[in-house]
Protein backbone atom coordinates (compact mmCIF):
# COMPACT_ATOMS: atom_id res chain seq x y z
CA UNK A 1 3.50 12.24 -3.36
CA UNK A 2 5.06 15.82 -3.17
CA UNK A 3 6.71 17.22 -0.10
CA UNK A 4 3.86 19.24 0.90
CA UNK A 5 1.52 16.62 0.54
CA UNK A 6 3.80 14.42 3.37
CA UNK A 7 4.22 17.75 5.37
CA UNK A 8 0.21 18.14 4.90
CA UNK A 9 -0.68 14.25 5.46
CA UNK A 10 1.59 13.81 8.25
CA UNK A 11 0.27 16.76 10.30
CA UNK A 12 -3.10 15.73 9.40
CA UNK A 13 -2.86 12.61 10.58
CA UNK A 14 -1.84 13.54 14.25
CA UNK A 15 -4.46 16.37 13.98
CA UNK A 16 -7.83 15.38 12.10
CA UNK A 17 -9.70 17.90 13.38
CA UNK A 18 -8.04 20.43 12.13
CA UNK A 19 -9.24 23.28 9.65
CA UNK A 20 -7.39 23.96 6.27
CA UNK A 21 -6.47 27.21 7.82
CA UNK A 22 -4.83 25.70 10.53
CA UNK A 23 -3.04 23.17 8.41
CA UNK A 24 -2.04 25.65 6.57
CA UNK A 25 -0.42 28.08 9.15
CA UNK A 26 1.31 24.92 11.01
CA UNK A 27 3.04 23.59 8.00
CA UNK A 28 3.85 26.62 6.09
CA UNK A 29 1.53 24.95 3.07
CA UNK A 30 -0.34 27.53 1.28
CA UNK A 31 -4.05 27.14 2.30
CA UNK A 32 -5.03 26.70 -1.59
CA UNK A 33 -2.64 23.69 -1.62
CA UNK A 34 -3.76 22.20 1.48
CA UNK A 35 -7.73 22.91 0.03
CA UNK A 36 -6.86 20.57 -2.91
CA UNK A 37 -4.72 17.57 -0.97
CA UNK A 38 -7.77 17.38 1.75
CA UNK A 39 -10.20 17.31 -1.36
CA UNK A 40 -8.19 14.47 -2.79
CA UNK A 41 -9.09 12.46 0.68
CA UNK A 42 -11.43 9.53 -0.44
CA UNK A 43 -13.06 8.62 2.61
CA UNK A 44 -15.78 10.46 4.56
CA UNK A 45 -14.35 9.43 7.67
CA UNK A 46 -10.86 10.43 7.52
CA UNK A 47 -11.24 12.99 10.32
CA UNK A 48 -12.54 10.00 12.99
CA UNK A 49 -9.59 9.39 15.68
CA UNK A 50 -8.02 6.30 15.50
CA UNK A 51 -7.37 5.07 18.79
CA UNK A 52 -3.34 4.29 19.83
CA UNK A 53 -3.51 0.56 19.85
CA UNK A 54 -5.44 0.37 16.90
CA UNK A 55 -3.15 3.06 14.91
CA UNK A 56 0.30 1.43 16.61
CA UNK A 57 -0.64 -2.14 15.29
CA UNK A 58 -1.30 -0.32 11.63
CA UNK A 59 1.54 1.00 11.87
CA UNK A 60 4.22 -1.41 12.93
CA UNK A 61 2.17 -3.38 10.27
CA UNK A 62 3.54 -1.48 7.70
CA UNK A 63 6.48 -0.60 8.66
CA UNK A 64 7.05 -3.90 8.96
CA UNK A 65 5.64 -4.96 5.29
CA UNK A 66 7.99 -1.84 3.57
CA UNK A 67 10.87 -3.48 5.51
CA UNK A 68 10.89 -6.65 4.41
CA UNK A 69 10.16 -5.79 0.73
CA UNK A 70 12.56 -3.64 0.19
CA UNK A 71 14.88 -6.01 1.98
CA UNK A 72 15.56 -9.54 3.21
CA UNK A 73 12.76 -10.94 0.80
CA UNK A 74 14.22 -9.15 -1.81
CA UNK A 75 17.62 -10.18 -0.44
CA UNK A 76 16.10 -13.93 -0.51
CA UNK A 77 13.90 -13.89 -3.45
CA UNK A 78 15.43 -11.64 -5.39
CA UNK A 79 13.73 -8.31 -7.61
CA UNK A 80 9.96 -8.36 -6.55
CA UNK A 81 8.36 -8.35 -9.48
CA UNK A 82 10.30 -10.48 -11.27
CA UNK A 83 9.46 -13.44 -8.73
CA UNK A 84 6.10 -12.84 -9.32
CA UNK A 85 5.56 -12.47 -12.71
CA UNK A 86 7.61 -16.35 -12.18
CA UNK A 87 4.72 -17.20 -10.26
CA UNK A 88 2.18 -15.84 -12.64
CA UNK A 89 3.76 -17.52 -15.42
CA UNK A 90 3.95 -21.05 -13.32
CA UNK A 91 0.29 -20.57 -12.51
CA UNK A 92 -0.81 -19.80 -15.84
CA UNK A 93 1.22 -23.19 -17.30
CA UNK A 94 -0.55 -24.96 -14.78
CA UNK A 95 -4.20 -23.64 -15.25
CA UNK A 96 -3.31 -24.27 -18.96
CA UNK A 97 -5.01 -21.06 -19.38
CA UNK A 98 -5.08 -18.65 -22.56
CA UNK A 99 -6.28 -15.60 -19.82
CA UNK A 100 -2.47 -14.88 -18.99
CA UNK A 101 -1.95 -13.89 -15.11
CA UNK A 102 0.36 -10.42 -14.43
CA UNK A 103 2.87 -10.08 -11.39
CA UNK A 104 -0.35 -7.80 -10.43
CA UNK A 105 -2.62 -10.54 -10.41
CA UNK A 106 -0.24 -12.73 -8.86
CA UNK A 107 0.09 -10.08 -6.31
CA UNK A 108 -3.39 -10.03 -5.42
CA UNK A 109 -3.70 -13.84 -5.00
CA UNK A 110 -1.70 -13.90 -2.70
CA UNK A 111 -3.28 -11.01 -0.47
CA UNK A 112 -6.45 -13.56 -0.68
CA UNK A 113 -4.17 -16.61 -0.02
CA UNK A 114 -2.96 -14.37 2.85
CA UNK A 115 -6.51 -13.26 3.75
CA UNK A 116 -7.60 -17.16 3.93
CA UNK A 117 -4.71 -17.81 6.30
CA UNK A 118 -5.90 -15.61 8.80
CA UNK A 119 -9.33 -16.21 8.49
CA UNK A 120 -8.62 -20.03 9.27
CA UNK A 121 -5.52 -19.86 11.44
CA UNK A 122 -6.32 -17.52 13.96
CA UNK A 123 -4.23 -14.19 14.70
CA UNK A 124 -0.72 -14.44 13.29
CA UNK A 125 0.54 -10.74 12.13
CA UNK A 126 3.20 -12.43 9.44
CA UNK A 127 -0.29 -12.61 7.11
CA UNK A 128 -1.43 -9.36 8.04
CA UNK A 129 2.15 -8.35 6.94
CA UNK A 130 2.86 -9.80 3.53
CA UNK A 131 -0.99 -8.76 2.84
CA UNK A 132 -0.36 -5.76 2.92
CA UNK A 133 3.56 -5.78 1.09
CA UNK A 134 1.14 -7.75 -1.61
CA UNK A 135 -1.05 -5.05 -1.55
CA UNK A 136 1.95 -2.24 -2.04
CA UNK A 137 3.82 -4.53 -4.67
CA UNK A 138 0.38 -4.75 -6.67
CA UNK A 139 0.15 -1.21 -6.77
CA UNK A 140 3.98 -1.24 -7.72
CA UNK A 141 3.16 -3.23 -10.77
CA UNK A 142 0.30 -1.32 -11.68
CA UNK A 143 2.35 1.68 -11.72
CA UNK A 144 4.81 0.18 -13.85
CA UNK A 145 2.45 -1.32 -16.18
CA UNK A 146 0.67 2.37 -16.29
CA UNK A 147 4.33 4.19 -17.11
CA UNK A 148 5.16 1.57 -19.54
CA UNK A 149 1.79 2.26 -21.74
CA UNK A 150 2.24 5.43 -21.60
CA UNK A 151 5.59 5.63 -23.33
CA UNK A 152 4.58 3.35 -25.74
């Protein structure tokens, strides 16, 4: 993500009902580039309003999830994808598998393992949490995965 497109997305956010134009002349984007990044928005309802409680619980959500990957799990457990790509390993050993799981897929199981949690448990925001740091650390991965085939 560029610096415009933060500038662009942040204002955005706070003001979905506003035209390109407008975006434009409040963040000193040119209205060409903010054309394109609204283009690049995937869903036909970004410009609904979120309401506060709704967006504040998102929010401290992820906040929360960034925080603790980037630092008392990875404190604990140590480089992120390393620990999971131990996990993947362990659980392809044990499925005696010749399919061999990624850190990626790893990372998605446990989203659902997370997912499962709070469909049975009831309302406890740790799952929502660590979903969605699963979620982040499985795009991570990919990422990697995608740089690393491209160089070689």
């Amino acid at each position: 993500m560029t610096e415009n497109d933060r500038i662009v997305w942040e204002y955005l956010l706070k003001n979905r009902q506003a035209s390109a134009v407008r975006v434009a002349e409040a963040t000193g984007v040119s209205l060409t580039e903010v054309e394109s990044i609204i283009a690049r928005i995937g869903s036909p309802n970004w410009r609904e309003e979120v309401s506060k409680p709704q967006q504040q619980a998102r929010l401290r959500i992820l906040a929360r999830a960034a925080e603790v990957t980037g630092g008392e799990r990875q404190d604990s457990y140590g480089p992120v994808k390393q620990n999971l790509q131990r996990i993947a390993d362990l659980w392809t050993a044990y499925l005696d598998r010749e399919t061999v799981i990624t850190a990626e897929d790893a990372a998605w199981m446990m989203v659902l393992l997370k997912m499962a949690r709070s469909d049975a448990s009831g309302y406890h925001e740790d799952n929502y949490i660590d979903a969605a740091a699963y979620a982040g650390i499985a795009g991570e991965c990919r990422e990697s995965a995608h740089a690393d085939s491209q160089r070689g």
